[in-house]
Protein backbone atom coordinates (compact mmCIF):
# COMPACT_ATOMS: atom_id res chain seq x y z
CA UNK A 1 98.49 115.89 100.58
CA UNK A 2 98.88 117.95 103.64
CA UNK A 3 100.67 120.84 102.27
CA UNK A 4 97.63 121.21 99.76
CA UNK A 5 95.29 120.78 102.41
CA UNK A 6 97.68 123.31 104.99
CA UNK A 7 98.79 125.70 102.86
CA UNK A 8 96.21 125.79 99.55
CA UNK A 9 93.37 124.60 101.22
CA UNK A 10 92.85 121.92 98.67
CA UNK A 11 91.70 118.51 99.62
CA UNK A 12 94.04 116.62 97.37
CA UNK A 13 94.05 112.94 97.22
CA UNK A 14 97.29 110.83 96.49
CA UNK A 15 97.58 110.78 92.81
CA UNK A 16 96.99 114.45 92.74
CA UNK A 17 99.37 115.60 95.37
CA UNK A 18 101.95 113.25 93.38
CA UNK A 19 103.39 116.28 91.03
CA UNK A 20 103.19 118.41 94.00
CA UNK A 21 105.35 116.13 96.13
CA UNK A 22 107.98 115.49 93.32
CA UNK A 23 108.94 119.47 93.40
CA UNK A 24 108.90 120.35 96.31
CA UNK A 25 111.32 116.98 96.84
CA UNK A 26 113.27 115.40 95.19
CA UNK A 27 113.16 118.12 92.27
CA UNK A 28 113.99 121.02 94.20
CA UNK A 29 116.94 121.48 93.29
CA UNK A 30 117.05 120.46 89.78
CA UNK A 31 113.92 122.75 89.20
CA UNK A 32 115.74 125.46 91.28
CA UNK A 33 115.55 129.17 89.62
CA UNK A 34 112.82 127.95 86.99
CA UNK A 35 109.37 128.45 86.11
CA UNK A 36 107.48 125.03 86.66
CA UNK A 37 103.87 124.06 86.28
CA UNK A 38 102.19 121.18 87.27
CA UNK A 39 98.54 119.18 85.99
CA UNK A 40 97.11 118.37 89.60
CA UNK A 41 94.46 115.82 88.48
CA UNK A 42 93.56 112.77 90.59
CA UNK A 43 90.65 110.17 90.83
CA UNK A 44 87.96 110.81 93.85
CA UNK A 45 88.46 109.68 96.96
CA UNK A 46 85.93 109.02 100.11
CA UNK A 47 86.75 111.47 103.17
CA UNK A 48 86.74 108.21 105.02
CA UNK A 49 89.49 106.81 102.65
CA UNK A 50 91.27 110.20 102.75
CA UNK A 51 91.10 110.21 106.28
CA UNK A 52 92.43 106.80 106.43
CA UNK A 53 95.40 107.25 104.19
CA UNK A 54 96.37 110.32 106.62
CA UNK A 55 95.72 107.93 109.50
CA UNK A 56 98.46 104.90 108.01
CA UNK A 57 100.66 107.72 107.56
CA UNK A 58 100.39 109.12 110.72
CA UNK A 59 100.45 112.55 108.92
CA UNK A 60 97.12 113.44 111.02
């Protein structure tokens, strides 16, 4: 969530930031040297329940 908020400027909740998360981890390297797209899609979220989840994580 934080590198689309940091770097995109995207407020991304969970479920969107999922794909996101999986290439820039544990992907990588499999992915490494290609062309990849990914469907960012989500469900809404509250800013208070965005703000929360970044709370619980401590990623805030």
């Amino acid at each position: 969530m934080m590198h689309y908020q940091e770097v995109l400027r995207i407020t991304a909740e969970p479920a969107c930031a999922a794909s996101l998360a999986a290439i820039i981890g544990p992907l990588r390297e499999e992915i490494s040297g290609r062309t990849v797209g990914i469907l960012a899609c989500g469900s809404n979220i509250s800013l208070v329940r965005y703000d929360s989840l970044l709370k619980d994580f401590n990623i805030n």
